[in-house]
Protein backbone atom coordinates (compact mmCIF):
# COMPACT_ATOMS: atom_id res chain seq x y z
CA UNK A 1 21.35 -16.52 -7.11
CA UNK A 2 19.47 -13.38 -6.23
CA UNK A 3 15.83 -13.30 -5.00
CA UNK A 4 13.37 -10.13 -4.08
CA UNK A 5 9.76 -10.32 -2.05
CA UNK A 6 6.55 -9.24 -3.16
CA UNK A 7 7.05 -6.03 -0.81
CA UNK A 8 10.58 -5.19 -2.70
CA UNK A 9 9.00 -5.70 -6.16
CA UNK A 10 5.73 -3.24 -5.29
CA UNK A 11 8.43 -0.51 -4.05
CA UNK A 12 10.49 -0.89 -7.22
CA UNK A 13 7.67 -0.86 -9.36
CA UNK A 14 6.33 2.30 -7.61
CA UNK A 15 10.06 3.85 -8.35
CA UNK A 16 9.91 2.76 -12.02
CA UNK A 17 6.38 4.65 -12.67
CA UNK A 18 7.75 8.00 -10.93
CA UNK A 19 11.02 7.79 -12.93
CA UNK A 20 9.36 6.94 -16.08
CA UNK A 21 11.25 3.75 -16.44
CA UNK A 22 8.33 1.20 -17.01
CA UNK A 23 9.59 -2.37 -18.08
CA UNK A 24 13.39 -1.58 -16.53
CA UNK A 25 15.07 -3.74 -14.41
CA UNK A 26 16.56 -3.42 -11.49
CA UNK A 27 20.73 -3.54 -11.28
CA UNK A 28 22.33 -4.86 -8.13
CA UNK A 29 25.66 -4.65 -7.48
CA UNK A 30 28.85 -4.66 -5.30
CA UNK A 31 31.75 -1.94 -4.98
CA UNK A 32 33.77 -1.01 -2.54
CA UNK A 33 33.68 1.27 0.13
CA UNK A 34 31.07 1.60 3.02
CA UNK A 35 32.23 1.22 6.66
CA UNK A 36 32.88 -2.55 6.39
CA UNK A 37 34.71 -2.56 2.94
CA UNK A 38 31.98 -3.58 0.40
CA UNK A 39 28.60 -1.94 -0.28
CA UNK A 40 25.42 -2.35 -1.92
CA UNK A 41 24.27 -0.70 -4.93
CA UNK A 42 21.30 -0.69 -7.09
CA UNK A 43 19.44 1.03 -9.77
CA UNK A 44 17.35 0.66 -12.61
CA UNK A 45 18.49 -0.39 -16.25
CA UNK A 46 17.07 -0.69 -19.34
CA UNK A 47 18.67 -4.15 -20.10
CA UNK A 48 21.42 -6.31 -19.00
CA UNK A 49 24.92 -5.71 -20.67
CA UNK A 50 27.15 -8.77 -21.83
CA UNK A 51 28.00 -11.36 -18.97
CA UNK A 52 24.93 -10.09 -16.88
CA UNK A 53 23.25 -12.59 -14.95
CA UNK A 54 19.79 -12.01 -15.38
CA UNK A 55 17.01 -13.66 -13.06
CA UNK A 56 13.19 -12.92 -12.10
CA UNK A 57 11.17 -12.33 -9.08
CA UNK A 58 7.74 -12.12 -9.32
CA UNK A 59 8.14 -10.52 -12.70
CA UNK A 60 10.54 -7.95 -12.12
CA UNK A 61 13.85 -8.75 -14.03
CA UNK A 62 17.04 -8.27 -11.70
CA UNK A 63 21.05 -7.80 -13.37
CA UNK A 64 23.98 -8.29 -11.76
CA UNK A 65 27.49 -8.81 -13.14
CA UNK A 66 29.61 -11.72 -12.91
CA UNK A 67 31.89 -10.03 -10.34
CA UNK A 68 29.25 -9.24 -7.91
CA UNK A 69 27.13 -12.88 -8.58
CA UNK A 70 29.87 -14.18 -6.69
CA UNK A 71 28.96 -12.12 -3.83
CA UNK A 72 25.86 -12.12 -3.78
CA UNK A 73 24.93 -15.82 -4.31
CA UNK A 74 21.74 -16.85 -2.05
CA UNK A 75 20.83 -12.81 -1.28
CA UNK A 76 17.22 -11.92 -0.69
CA UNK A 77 16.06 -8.46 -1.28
CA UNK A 78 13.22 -7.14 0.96
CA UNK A 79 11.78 -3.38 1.49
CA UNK A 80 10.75 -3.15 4.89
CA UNK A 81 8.43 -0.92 7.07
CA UNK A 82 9.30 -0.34 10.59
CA UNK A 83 9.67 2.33 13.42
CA UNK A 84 13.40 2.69 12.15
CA UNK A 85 11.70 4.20 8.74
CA UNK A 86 11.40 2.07 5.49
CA UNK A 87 14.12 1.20 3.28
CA UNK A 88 15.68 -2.09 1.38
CA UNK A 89 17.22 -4.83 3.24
CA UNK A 90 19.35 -7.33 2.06
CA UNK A 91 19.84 -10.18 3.46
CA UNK A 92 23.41 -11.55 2.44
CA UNK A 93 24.42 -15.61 3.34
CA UNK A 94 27.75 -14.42 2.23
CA UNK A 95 28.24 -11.49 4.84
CA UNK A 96 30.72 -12.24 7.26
CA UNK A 97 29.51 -8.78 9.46
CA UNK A 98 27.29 -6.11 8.23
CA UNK A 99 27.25 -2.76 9.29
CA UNK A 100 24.67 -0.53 11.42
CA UNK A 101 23.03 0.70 8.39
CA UNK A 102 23.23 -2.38 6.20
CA UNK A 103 23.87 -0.86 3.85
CA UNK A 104 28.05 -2.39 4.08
CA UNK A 105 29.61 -5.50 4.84
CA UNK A 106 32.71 -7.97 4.41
C-alpha cells in the first residue's frame, strides 16, 4: 500500500527522539486543499485508531485511514537531500499532476 526508504525512516526516527515520541508511528494522510486540490499530511501517533491500515518499513510502523489508503495505494515515501534543501517526497502512482512544491496534487 504505502512504502518509506531507509533515508525517510532515519529522518523520522531522528524527529521521534527530539519530540520524545520513541516507538510512535508515523500517520499519513490525505485532505483537501493545497494548490492542486488534495494534500499531504503526516505526523506521528502513538497507535493506529479503528479501520487504520497499518504497514512497516524497515521497522517503522506507518497509519493511514481507509479514506486516504485509497489514495495513496503504491506511494513511496523518501526524504531527500539536494541543492533545492531537504524535505519528504512522495512519490504518488495515483497523482494525476502534482504541484511545484509536492507537497499537492489531483
Amino acid at each position: 500500500m504505502i512504502s518509506l526508504t531507509e533515508s525517510a525512516v532515519k529522518e523520522i526516527t531522528t524527529i521521534q527522539e527530539r519530540e520524545k515520541k520513541h516507538g510512535y508511528g508515523l500517520r499519513v494522510r490525505v485532505i483537501g486543499g493545497g494548490c492542486s486540490g488534495l494534500q499531504y499530511q503526516m505526523g506521528l501517533e502513538e497507535a493506529p485508531v479503528e479501520d487504520d491500515k497499518v504497514v512497516e518499513s524497515f521497522g517503522m510502523k506507518v497509519f493511514v485511514d481507509q479514506k486516504s489508503a485509497a489514495f495513496l495505494a503504491g506511494t513511496q515515501i523518501d526524504f531527500v537531500h539536494d541543492l533545492n534543501g531537504s524535505g519528504f517526497k512522495v512519490q504518488n502512482p495515483n497523482a494525476e499532476s502534482t504541484c511545484g512544491c509536492g507537497k499537492s496534487f489531483s
